[in-house]
N, C-alpha and C. Protein backbone atom coordinates (compact mmCIF):
# COMPACT_ATOMS: atom_id res chain seq x y z
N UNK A 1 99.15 -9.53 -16.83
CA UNK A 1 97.81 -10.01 -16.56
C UNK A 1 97.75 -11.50 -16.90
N UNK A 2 97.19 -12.41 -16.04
CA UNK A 2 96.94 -13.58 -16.17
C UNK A 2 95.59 -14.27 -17.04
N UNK A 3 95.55 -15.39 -17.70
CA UNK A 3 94.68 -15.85 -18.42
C UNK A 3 93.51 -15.54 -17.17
N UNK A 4 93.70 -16.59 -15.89
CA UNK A 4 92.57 -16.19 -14.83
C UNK A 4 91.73 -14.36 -14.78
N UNK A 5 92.58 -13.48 -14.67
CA UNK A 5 92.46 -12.07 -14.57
C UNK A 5 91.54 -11.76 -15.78
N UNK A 6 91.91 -12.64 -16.98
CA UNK A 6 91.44 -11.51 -18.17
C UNK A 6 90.45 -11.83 -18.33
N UNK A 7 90.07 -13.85 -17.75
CA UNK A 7 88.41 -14.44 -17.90
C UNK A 7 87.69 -13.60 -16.90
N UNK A 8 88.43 -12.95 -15.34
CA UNK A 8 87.74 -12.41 -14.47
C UNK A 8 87.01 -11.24 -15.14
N UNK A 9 88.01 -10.71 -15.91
CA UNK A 9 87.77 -8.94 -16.37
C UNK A 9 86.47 -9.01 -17.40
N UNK A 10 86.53 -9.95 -18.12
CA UNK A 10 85.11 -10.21 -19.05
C UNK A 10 84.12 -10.67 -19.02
N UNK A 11 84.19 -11.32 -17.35
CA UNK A 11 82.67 -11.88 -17.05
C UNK A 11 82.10 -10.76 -16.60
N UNK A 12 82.87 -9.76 -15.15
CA UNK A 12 82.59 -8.56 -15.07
C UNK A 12 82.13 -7.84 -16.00
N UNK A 13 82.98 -7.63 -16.90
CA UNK A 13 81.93 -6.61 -18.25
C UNK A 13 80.68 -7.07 -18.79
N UNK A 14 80.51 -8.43 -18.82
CA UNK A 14 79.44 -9.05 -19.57
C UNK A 14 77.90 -8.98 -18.45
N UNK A 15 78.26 -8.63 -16.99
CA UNK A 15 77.59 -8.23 -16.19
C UNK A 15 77.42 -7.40 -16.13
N UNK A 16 77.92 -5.82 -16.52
CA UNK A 16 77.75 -4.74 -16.29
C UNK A 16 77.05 -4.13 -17.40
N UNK A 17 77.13 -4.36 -18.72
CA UNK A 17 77.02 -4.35 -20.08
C UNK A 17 75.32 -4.80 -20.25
N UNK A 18 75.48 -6.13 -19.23
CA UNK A 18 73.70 -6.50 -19.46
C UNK A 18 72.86 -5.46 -18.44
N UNK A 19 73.76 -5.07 -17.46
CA UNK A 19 72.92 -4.43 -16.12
C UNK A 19 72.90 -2.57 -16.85
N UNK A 20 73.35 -2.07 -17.90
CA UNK A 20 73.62 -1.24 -18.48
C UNK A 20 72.27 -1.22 -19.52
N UNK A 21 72.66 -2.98 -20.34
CA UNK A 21 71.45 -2.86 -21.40
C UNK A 21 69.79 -2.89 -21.11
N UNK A 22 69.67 -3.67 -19.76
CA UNK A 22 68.73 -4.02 -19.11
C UNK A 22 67.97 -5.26 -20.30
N UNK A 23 68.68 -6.10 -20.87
CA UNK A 23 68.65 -7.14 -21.56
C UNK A 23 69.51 -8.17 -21.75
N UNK A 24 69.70 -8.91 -20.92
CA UNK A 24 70.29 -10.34 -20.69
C UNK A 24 70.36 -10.90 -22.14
N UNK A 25 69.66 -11.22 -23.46
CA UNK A 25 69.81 -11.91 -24.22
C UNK A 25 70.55 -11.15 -25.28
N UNK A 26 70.38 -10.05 -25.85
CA UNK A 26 71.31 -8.74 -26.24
C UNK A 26 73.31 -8.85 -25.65
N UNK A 27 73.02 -9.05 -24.26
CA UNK A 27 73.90 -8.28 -23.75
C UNK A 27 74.91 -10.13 -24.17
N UNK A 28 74.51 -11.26 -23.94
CA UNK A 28 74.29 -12.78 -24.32
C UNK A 28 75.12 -12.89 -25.72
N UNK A 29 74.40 -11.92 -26.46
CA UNK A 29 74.41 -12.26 -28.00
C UNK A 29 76.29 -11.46 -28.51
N UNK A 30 75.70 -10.41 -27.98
CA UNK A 30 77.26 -9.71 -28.18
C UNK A 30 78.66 -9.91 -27.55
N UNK A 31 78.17 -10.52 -26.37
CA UNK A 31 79.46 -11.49 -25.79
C UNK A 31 79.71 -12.49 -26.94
N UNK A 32 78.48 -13.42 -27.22
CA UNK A 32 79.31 -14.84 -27.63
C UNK A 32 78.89 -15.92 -26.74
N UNK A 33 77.97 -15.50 -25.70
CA UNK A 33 77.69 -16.66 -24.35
C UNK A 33 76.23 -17.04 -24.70
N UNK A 34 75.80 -18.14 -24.02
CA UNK A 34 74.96 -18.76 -24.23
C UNK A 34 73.87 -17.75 -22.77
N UNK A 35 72.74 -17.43 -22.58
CA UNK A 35 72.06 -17.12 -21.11
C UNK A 35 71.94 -17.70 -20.31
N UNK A 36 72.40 -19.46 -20.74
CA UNK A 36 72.50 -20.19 -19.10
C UNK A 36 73.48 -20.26 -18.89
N UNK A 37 74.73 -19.66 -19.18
CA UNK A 37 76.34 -19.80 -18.92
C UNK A 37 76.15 -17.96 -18.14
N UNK A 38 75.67 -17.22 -18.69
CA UNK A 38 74.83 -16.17 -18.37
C UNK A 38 74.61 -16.23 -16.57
N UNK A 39 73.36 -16.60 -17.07
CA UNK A 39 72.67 -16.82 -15.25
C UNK A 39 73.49 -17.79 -14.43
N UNK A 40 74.39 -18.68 -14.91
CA UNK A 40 75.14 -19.41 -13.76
C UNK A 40 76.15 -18.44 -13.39
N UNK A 41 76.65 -17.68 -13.67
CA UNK A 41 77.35 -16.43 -13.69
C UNK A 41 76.95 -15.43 -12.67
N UNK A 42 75.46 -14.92 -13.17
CA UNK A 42 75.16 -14.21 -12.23
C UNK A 42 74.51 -14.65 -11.11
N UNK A 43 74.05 -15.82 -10.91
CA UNK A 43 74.12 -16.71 -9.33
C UNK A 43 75.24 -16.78 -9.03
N UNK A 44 76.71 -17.00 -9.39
CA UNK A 44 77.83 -17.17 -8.68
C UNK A 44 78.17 -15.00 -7.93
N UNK A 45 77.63 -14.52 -8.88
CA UNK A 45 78.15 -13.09 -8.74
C UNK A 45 77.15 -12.38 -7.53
N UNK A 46 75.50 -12.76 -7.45
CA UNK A 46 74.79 -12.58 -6.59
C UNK A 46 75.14 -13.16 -5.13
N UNK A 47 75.39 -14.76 -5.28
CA UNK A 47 76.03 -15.40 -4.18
C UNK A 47 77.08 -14.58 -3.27
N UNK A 48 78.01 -14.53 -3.99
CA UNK A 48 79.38 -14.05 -3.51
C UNK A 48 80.33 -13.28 -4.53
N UNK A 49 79.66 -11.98 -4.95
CA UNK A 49 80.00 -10.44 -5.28
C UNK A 49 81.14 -10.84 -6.05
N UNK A 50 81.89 -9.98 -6.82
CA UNK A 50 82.54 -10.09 -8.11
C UNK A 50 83.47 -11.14 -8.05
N UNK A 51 84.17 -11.37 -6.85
CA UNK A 51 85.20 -12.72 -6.55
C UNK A 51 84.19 -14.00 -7.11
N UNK A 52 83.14 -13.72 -6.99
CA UNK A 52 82.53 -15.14 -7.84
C UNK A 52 82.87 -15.74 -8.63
N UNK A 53 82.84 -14.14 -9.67
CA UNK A 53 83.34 -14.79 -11.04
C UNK A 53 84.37 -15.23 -11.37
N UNK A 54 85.80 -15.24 -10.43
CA UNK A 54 87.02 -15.94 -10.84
C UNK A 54 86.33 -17.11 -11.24
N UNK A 55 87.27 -17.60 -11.91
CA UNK A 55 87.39 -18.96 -12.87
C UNK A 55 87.85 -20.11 -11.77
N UNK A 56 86.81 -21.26 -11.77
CA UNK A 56 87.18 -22.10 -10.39
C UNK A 56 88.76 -22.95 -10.63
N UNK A 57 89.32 -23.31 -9.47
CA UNK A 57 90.39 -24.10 -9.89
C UNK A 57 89.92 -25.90 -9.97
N UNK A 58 90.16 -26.29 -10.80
CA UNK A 58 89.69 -27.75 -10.99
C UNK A 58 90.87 -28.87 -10.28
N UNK A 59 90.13 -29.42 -9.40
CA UNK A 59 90.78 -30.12 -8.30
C UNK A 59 91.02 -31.38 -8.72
N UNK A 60 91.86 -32.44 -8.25
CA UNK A 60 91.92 -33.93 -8.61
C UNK A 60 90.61 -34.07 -8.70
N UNK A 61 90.33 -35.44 -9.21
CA UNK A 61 89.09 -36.03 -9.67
C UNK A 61 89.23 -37.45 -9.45
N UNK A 62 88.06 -38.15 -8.98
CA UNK A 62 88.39 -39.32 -9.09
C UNK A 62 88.46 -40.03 -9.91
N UNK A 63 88.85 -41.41 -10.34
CA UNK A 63 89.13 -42.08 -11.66
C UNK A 63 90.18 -43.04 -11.47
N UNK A 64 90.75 -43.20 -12.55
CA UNK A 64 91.51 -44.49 -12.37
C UNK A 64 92.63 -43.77 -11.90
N UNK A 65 93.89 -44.98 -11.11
CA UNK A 65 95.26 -44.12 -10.93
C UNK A 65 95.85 -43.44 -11.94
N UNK A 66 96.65 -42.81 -11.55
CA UNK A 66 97.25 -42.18 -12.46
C UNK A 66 98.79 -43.02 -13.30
N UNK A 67 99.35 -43.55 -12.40
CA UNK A 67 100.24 -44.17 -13.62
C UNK A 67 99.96 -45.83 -12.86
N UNK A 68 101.22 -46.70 -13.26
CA UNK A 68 101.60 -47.76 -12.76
C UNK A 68 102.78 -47.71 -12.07
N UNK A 69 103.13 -48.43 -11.39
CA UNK A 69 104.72 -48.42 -10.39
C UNK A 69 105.61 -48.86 -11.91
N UNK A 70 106.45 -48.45 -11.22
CA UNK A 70 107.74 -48.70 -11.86
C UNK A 70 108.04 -50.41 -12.20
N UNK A 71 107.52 -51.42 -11.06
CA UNK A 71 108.05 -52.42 -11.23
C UNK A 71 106.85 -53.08 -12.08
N UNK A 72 105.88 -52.71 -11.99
CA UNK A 72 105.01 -53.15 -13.31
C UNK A 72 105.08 -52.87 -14.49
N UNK A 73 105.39 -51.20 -14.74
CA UNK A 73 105.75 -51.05 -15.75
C UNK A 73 106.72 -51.86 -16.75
N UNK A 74 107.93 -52.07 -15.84
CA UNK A 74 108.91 -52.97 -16.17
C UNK A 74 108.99 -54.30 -16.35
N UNK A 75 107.52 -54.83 -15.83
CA UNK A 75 107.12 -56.21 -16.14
C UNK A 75 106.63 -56.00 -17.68
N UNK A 76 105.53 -55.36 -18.06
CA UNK A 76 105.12 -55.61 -18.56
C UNK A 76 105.95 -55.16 -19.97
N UNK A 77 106.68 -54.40 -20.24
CA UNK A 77 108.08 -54.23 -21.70
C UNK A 77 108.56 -55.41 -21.59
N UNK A 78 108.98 -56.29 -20.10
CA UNK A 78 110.39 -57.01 -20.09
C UNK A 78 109.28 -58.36 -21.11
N UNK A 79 107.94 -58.52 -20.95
CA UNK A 79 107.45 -59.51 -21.02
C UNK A 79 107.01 -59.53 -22.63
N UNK A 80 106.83 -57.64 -23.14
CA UNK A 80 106.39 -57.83 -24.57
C UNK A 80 107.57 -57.65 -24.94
N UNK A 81 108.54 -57.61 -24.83
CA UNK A 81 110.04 -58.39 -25.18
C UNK A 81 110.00 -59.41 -25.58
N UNK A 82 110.07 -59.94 -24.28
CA UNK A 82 110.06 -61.41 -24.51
C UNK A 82 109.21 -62.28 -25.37
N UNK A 83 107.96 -61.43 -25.49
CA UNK A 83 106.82 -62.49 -26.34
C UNK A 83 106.25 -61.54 -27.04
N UNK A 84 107.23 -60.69 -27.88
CA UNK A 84 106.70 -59.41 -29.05
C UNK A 84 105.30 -60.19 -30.06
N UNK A 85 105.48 -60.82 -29.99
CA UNK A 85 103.62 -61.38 -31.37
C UNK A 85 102.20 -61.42 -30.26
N UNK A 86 103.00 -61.31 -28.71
CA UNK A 86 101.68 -61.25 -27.80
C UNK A 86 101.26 -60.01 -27.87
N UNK A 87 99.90 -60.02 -27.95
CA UNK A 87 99.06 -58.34 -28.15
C UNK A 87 98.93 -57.90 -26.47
N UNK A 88 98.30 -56.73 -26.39
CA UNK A 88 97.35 -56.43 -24.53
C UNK A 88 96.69 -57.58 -23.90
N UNK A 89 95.93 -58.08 -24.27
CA UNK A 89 95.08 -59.05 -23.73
C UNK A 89 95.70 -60.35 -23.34
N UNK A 90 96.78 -60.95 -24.08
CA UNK A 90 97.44 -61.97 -23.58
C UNK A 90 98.39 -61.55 -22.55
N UNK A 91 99.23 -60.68 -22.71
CA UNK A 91 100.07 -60.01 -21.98
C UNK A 91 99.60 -59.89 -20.39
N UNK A 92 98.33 -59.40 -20.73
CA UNK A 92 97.30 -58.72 -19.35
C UNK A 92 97.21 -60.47 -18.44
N UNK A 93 96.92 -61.44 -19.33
CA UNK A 93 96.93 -62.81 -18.99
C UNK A 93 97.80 -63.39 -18.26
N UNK A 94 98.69 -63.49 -18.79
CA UNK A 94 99.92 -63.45 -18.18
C UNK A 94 100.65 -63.29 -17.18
N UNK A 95 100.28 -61.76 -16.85
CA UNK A 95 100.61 -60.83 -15.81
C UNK A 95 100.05 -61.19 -14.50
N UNK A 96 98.84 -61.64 -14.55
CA UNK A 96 97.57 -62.36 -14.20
C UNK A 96 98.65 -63.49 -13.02
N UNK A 97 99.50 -64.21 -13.91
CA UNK A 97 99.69 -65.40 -13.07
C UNK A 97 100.73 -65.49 -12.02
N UNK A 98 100.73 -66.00 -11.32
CA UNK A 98 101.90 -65.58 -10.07
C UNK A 98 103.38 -65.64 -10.52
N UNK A 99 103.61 -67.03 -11.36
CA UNK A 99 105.17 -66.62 -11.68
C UNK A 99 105.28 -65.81 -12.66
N UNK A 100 104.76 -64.19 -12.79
CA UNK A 100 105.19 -63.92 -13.37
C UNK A 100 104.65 -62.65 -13.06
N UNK A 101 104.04 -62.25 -11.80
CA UNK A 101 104.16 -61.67 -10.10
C UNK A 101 102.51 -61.41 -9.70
N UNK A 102 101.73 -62.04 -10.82
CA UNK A 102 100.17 -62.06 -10.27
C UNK A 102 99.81 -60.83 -10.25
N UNK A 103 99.92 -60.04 -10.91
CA UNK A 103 99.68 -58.20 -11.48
C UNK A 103 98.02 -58.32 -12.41
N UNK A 104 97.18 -57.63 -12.01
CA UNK A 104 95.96 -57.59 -12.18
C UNK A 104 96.25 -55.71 -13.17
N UNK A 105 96.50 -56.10 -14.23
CA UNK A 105 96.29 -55.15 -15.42
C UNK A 105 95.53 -55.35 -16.70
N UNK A 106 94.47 -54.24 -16.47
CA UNK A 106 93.72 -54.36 -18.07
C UNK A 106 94.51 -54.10 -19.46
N UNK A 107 94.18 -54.84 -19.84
CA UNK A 107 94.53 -54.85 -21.49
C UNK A 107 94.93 -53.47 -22.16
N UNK A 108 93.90 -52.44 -22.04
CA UNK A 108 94.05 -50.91 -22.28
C UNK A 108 94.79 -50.72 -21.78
N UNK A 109 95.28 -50.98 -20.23
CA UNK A 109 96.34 -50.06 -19.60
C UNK A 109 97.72 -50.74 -20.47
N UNK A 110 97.61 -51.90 -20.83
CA UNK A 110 98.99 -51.74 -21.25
C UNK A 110 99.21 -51.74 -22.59
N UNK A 111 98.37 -51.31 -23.61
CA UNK A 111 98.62 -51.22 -24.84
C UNK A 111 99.04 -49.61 -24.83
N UNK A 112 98.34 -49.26 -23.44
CA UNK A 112 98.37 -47.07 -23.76
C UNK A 112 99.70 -47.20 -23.62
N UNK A 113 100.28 -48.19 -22.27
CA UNK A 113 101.91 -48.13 -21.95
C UNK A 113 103.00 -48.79 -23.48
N UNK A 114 102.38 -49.23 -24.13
CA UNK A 114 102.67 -49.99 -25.09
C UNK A 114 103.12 -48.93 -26.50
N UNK A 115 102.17 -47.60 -26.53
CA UNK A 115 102.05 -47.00 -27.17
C UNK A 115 102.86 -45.50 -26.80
N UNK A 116 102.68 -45.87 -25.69
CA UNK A 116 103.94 -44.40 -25.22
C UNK A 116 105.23 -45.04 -25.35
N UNK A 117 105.72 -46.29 -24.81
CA UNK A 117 107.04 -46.43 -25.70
C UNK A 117 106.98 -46.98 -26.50
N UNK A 118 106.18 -46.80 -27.93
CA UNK A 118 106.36 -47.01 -29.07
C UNK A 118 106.68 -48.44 -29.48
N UNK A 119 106.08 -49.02 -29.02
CA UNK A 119 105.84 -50.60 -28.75
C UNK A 119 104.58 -50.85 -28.63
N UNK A 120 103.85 -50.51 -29.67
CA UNK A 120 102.21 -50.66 -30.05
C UNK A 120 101.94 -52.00 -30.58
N UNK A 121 102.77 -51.70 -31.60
CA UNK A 121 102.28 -53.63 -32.96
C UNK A 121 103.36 -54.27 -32.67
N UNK A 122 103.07 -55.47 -32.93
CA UNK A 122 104.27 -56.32 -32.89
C UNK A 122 105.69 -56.17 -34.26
N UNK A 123 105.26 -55.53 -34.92
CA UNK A 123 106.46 -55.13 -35.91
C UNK A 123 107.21 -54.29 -35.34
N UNK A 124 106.45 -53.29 -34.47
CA UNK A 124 107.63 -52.18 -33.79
C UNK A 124 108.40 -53.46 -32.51
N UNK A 125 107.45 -54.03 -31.89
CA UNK A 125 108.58 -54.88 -30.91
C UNK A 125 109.33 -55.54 -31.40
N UNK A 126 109.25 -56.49 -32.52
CA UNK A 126 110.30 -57.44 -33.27
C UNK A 126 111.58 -56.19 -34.06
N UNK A 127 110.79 -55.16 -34.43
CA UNK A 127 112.09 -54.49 -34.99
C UNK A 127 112.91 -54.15 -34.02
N UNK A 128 112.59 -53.91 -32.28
CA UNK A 128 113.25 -53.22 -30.90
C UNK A 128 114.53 -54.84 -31.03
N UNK A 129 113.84 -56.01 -31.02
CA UNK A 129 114.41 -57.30 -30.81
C UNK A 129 115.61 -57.47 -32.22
N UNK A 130 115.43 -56.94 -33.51
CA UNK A 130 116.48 -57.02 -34.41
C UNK A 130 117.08 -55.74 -33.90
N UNK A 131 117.27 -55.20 -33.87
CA UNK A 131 118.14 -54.19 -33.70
C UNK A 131 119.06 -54.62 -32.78
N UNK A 132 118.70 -55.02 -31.62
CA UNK A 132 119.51 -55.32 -30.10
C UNK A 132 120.03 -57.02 -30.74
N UNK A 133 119.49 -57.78 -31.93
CA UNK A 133 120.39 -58.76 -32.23
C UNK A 133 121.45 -59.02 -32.57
């Protein structure tokens, strides 16, 4: 049985249980559910009969991209390399200018990239730079 199956199997009961008790806030209380998680439930189940209640699948979303290319990525390590005491914001500056390929990146995006390879503070980059000395 699947996680999906077993949320299916207990919304079902929590419908049948209230249509049994003939009390929605009772039937509410002994689940654990709130009555407007309740009634959105049983509008999805009135709508379109017990398949309602599957659990929806959550689709892309819009928002920012999801990563950076490869060759940005690689700009922007090769550059806090090169200038480990520069924080996000200068870096982002930088990146900014054509010789050095005119890349329009926020500050956040590259401290998060900064922080997944463990190249957050400038002590972790200067220690990457002694090591390779």
């Amino acid at each position: 049985m699947t996680l999906d199956d077993s949320v299916h199997g207990f919304r079902l009961r929590v419908m049948a249980r209230a249509q049994a008790l003939g009390n929605v806030s009772r039937a509410c209380r002994e689940a654990g559910i709130s009555r407007t998680l309740f009634y959105r439930w049983r509008q999805r189940y009135v709508a379109y009969g017990p398949d309602g209640l599957h659990p929806r699948r959550q689709g892309p979303r819009r928002g920012r991209p999801p990563a950076l290319s490869v060759q940005v990525e690689r700009a922007i390590l090769a550059l806090a390399l090169a200038w480990p005491t520069w924080g996000p914001a200068r870096l982002a500056a930088q990146l900014a200018r054509p010789e050095y390929g005119g890349w329009r990146v926020a500050p956040a995006t590259i401290y998060r990239l900064l922080r997944r390879r463990g190249l957050q503070t400038r002590w972790e980059r200067l220690a990457v730079l002694e090591v390779h000395s």
